[in-house]
PDB file of N, CA and C in Angstrom:
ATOM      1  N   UNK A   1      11.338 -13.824   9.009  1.00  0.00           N
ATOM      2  CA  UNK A   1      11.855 -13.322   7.746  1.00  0.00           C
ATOM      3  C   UNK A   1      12.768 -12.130   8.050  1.00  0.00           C
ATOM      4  N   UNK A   2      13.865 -12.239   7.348  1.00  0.00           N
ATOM      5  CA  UNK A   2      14.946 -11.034   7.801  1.00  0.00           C
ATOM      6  C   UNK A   2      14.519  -9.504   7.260  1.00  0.00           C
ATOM      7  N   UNK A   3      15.116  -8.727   7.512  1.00  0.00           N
ATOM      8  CA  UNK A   3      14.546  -7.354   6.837  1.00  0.00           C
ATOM      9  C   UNK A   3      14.753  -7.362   5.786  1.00  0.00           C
ATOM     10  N   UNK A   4      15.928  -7.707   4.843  1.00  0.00           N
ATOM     11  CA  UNK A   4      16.148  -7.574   3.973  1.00  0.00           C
ATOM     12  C   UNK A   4      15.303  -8.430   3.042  1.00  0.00           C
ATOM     13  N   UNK A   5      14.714  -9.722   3.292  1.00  0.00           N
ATOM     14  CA  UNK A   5      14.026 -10.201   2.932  1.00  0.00           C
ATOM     15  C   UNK A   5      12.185  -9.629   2.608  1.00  0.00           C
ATOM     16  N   UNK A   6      12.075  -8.884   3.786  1.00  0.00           N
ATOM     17  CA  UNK A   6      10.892  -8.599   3.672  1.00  0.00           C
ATOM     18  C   UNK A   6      11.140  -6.898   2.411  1.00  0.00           C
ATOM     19  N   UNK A   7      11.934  -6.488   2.538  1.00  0.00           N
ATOM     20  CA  UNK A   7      12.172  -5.168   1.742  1.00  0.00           C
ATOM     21  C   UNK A   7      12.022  -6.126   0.229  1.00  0.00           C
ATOM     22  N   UNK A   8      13.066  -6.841   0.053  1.00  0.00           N
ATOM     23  CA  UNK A   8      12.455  -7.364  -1.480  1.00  0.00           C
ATOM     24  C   UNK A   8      11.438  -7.880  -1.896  1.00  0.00           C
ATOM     25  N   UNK A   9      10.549  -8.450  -0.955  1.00  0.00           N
ATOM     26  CA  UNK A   9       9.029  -8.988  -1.039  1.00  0.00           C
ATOM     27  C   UNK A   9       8.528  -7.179  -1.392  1.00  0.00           C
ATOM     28  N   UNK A  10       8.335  -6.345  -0.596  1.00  0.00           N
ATOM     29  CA  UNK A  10       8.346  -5.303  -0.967  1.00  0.00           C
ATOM     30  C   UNK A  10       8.160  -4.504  -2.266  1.00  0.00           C
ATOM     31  N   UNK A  11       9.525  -4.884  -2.790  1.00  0.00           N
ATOM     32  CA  UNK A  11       9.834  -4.227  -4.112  1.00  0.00           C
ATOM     33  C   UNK A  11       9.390  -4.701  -5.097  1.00  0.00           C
ATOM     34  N   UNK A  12       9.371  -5.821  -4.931  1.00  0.00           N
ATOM     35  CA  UNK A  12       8.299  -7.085  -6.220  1.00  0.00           C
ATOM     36  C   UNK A  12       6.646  -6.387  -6.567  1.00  0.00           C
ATOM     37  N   UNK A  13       6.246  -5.346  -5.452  1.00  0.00           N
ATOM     38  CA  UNK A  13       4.945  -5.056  -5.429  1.00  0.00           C
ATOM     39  C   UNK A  13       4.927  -3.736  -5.657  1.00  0.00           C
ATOM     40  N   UNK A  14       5.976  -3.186  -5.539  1.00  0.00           N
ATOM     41  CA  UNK A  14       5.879  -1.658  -5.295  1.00  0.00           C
ATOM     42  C   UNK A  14       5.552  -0.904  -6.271  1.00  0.00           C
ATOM     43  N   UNK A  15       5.343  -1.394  -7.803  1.00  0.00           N
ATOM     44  CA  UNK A  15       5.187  -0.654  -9.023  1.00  0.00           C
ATOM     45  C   UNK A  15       3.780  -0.671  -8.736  1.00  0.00           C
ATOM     46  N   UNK A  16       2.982  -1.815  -8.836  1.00  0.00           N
ATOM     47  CA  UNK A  16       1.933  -2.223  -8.791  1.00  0.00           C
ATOM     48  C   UNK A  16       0.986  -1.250  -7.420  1.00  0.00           C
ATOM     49  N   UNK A  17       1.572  -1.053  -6.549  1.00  0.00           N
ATOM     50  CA  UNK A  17       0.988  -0.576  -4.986  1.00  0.00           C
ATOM     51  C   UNK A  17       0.551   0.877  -5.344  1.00  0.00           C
ATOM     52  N   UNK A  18       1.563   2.034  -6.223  1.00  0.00           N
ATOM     53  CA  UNK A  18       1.644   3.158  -6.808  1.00  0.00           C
ATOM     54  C   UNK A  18       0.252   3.133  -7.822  1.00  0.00           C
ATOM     55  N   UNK A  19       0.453   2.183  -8.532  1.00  0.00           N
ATOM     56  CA  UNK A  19      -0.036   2.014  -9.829  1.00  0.00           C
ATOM     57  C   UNK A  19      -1.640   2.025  -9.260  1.00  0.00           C
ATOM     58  N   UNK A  20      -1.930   1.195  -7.934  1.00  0.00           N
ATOM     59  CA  UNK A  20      -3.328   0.932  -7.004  1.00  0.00           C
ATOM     60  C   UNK A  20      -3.677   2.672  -6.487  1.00  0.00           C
ATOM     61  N   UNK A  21      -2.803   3.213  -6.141  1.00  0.00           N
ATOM     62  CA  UNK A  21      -3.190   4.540  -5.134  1.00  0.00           C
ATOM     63  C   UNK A  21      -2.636   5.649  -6.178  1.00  0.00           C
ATOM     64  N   UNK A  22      -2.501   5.767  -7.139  1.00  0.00           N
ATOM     65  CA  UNK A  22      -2.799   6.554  -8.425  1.00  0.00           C
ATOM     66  C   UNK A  22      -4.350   6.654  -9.032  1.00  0.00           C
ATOM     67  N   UNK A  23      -4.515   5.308  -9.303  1.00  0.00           N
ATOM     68  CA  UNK A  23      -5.794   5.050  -9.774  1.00  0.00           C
ATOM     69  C   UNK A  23      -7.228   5.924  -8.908  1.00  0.00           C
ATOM     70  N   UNK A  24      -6.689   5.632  -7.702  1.00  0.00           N
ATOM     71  CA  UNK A  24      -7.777   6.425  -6.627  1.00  0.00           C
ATOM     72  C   UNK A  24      -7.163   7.970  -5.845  1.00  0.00           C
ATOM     73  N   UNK A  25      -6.466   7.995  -5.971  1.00  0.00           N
ATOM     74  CA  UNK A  25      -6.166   9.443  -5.509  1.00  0.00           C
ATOM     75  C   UNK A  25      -6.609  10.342  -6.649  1.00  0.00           C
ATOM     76  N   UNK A  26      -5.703   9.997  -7.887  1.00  0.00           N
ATOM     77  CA  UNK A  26      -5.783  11.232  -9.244  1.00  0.00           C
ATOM     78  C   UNK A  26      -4.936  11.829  -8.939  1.00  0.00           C
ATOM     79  N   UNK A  27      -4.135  12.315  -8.045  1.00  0.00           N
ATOM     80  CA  UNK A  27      -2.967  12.870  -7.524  1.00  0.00           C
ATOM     81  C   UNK A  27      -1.921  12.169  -7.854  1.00  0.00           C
ATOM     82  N   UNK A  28      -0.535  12.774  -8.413  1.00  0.00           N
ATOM     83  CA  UNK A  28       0.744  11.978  -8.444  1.00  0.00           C
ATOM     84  C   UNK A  28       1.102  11.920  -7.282  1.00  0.00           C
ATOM     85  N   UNK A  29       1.061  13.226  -6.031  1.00  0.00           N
ATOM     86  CA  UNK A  29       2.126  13.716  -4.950  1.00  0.00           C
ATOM     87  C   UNK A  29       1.150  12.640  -4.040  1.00  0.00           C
ATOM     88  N   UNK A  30       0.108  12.847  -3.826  1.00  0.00           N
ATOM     89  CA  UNK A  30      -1.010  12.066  -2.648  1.00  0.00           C
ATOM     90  C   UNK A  30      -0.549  10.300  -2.965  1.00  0.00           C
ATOM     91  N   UNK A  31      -0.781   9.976  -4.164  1.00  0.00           N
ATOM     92  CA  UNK A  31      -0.374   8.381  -4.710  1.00  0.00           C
ATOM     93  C   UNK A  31       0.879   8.155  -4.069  1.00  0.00           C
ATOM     94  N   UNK A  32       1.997   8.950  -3.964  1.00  0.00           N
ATOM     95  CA  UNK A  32       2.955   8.973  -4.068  1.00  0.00           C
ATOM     96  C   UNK A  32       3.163   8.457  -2.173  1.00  0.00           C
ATOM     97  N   UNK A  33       2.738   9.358  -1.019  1.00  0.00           N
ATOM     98  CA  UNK A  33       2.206   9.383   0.165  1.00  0.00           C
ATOM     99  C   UNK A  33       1.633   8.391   0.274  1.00  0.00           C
ATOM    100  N   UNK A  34       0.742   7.908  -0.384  1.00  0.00           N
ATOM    101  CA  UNK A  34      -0.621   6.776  -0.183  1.00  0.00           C
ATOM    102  C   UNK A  34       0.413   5.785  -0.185  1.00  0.00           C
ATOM    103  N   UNK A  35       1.346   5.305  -1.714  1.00  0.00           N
ATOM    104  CA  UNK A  35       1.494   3.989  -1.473  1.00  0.00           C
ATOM    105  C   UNK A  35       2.707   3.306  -0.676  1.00  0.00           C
ATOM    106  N   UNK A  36       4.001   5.083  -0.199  1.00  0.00           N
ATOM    107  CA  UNK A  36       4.595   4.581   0.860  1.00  0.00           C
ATOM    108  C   UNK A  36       3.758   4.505   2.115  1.00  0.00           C
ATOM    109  N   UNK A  37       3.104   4.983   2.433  1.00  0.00           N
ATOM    110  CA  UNK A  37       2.022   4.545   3.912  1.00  0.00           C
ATOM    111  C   UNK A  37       1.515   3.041   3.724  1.00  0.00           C
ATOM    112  N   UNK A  38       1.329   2.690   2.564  1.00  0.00           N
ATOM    113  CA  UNK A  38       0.598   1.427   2.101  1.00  0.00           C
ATOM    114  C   UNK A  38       1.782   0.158   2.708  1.00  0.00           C
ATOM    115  N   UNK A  39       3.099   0.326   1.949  1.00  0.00           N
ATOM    116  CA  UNK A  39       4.543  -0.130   1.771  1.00  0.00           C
ATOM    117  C   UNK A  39       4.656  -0.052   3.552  1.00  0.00           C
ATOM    118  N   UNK A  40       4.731   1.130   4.184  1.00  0.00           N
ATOM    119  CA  UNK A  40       4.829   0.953   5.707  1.00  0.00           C
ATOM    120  C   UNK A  40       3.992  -0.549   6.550  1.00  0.00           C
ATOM    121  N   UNK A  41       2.944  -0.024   5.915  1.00  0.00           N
ATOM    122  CA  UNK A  41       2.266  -0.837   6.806  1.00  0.00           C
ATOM    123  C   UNK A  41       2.121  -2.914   6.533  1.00  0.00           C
ATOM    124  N   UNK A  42       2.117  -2.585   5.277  1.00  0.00           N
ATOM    125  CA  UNK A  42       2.899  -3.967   4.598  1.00  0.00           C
ATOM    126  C   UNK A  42       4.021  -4.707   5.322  1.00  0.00           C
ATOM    127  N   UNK A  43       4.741  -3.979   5.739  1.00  0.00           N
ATOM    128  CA  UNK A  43       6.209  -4.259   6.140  1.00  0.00           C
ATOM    129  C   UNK A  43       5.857  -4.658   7.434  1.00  0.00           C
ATOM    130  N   UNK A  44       5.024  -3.846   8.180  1.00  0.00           N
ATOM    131  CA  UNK A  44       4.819  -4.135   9.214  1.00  0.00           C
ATOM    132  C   UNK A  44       3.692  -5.464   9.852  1.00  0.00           C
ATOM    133  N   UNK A  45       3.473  -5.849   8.742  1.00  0.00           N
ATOM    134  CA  UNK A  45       2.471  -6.988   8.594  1.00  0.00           C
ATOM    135  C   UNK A  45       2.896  -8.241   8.242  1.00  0.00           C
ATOM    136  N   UNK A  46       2.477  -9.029   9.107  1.00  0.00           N
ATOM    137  CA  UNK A  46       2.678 -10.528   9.189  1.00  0.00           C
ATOM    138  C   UNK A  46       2.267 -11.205   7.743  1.00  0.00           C
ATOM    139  N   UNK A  47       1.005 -10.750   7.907  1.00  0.00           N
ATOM    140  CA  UNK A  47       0.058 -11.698   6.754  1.00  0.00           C
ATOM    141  C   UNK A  47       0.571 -11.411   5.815  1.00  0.00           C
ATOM    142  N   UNK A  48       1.415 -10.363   5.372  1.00  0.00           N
ATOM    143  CA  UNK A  48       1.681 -10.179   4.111  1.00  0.00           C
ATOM    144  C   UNK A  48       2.610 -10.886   3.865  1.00  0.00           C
ATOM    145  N   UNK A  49       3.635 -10.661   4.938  1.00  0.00           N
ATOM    146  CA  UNK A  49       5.649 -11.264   4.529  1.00  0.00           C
ATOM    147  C   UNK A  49       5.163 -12.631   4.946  1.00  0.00           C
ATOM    148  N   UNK A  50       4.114 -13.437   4.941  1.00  0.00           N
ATOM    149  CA  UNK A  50       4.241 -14.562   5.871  1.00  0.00           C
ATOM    150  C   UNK A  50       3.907 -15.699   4.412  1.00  0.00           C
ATOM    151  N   UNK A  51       4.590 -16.954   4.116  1.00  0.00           N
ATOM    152  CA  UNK A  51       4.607 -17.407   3.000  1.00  0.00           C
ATOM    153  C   UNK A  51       2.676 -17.699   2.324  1.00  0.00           C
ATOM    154  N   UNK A  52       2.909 -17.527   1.391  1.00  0.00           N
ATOM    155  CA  UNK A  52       1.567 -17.327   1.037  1.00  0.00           C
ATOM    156  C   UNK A  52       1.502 -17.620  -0.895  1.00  0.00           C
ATOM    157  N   UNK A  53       0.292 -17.659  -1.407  1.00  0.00           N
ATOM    158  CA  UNK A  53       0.162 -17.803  -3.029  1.00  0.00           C
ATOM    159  C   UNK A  53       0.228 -16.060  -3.641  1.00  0.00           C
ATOM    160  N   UNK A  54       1.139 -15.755  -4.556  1.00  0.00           N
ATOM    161  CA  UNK A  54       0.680 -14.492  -4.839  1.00  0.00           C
ATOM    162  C   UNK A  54      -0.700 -14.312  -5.011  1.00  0.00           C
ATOM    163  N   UNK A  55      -1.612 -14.450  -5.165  1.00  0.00           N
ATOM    164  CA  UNK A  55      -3.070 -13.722  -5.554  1.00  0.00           C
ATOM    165  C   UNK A  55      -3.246 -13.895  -3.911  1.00  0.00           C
ATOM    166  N   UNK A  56      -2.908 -14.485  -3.340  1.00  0.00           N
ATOM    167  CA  UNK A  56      -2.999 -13.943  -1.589  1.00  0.00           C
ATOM    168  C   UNK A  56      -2.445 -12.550  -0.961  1.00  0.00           C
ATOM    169  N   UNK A  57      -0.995 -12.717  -1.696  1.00  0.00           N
ATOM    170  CA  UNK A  57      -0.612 -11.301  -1.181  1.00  0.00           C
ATOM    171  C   UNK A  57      -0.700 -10.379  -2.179  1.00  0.00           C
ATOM    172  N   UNK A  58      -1.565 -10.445  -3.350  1.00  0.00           N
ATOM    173  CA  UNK A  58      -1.747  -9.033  -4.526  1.00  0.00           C
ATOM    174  C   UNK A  58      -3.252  -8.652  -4.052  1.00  0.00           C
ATOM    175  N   UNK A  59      -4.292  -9.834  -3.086  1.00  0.00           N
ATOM    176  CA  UNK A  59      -5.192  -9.240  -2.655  1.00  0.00           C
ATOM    177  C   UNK A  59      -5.084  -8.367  -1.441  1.00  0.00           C
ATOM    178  N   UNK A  60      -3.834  -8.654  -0.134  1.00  0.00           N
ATOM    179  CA  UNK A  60      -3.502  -8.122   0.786  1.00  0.00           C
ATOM    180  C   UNK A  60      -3.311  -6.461   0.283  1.00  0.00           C
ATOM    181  N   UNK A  61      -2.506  -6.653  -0.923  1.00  0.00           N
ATOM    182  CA  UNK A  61      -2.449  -5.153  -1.189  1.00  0.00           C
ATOM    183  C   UNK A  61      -2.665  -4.480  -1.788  1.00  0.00           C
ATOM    184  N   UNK A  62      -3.922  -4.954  -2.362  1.00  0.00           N
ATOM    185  CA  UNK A  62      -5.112  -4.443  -2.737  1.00  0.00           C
ATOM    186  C   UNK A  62      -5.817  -3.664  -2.030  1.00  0.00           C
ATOM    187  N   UNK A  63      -6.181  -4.511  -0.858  1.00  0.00           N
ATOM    188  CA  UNK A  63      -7.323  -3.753   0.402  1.00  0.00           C
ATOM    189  C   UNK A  63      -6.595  -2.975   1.402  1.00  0.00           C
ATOM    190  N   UNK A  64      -4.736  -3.090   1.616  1.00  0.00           N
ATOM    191  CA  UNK A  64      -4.538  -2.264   2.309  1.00  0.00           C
ATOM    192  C   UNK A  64      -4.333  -0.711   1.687  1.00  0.00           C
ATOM    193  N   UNK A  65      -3.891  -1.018   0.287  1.00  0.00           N
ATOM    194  CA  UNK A  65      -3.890   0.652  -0.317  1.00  0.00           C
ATOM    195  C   UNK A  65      -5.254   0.978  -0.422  1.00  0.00           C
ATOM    196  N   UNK A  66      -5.906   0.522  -0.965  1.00  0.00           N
ATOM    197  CA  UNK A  66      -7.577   1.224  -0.639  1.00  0.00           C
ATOM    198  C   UNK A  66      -7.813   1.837   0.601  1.00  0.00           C
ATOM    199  N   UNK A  67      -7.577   0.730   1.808  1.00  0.00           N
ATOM    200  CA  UNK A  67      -7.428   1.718   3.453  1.00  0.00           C
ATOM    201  C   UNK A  67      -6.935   2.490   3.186  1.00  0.00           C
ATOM    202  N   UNK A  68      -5.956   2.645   3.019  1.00  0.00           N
ATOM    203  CA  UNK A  68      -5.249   4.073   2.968  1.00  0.00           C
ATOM    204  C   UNK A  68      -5.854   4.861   2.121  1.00  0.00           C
ATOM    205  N   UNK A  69      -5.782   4.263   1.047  1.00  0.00           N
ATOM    206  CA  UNK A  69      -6.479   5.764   0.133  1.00  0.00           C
ATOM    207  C   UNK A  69      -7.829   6.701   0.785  1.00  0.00           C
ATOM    208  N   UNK A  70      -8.531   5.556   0.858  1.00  0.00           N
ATOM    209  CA  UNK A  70      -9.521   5.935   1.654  1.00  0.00           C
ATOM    210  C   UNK A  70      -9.726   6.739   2.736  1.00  0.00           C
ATOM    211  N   UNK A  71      -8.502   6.877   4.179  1.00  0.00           N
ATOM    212  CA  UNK A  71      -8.360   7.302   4.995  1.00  0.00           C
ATOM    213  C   UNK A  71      -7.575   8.586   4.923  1.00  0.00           C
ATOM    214  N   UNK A  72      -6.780   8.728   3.703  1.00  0.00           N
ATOM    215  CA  UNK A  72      -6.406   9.903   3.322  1.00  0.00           C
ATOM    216  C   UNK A  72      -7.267  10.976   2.495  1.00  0.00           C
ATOM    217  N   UNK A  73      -8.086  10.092   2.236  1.00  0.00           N
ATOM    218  CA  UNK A  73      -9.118  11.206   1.233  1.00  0.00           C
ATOM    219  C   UNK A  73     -10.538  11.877   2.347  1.00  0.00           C
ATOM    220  N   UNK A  74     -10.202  10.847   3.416  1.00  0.00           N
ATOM    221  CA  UNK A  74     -11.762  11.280   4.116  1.00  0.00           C
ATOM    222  C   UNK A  74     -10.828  12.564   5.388  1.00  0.00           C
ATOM    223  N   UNK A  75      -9.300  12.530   5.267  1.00  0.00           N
ATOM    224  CA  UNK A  75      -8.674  13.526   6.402  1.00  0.00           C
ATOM    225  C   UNK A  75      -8.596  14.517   5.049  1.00  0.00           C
ATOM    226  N   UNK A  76      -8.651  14.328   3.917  1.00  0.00           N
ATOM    227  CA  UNK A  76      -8.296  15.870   3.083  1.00  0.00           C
ATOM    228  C   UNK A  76      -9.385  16.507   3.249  1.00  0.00           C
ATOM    229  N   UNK A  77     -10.740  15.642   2.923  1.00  0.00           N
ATOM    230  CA  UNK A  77     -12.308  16.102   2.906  1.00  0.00           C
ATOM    231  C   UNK A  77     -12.466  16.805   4.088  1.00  0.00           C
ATOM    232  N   UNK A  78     -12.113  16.169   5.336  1.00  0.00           N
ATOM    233  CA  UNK A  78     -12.620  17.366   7.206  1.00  0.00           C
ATOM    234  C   UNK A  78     -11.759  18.344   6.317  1.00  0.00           C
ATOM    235  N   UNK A  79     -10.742  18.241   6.077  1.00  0.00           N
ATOM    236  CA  UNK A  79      -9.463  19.552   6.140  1.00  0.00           C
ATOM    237  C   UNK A  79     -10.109  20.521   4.935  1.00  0.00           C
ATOM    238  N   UNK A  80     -10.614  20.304   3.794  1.00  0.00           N
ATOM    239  CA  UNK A  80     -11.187  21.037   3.034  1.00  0.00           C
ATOM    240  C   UNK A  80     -12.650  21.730   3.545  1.00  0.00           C
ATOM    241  N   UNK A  81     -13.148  20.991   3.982  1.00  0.00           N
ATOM    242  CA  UNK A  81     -14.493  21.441   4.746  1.00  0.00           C
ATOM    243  C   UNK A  81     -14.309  22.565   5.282  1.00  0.00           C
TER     244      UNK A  81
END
C-alpha cells in the first residue's frame, strides 16, 4: 500500500481515534499526544493498512489507543509519584 494510501486509511479514522483517547485521558492536550502516538503506530502497522472488514480495523483501533492511553497514564503516574 503506497503512503499516500495508507495516510487516507488514516484520516477516515482519525476523528474517531481522538474521540477514543479523549474519552480516557480527560485531557484535551494528553488526547491530543495519545491519538497522534496511536495514528503513528497505526501507520506503522500491517494489520491495520492490510485489507480487512471495517469492524476489523475500528477494533484494531480501539485496542491500540487504549495501549497508548494506558501507557501514557501509567508514565504520568511514576512521574507524579
Amino acid at each position: 500500500m503506497e503512503s499516500r494510501e495508507r495516510i487516507e486509511r488514516l484520516r477516515e479514522v482519525e476523528n474517531a481515534c481522538y474521540r477514543m483517547c479523549y474519552l480516557l485521558m480527560e485531557d484535551e492536550q494528553q488526547a491530543h499526544e495519545a491519538a497522534k502516538q496511536t495514528l503513528i503506530n497505526l501507520y506503522a502497522s500491517g494489520a491495520f493498512l492490510a485489507p480487512a472488514a471495517p469492524a476489523a480495523r475500528q477494533k484494531l483501533l480501539k485496542q491500540e489507543a487504549i495501549r497508548v492511553c494506558c501507557a501514557m497514564q501509567a508514565g504520568r503516574s511514576r512521574i507524579g509519584a
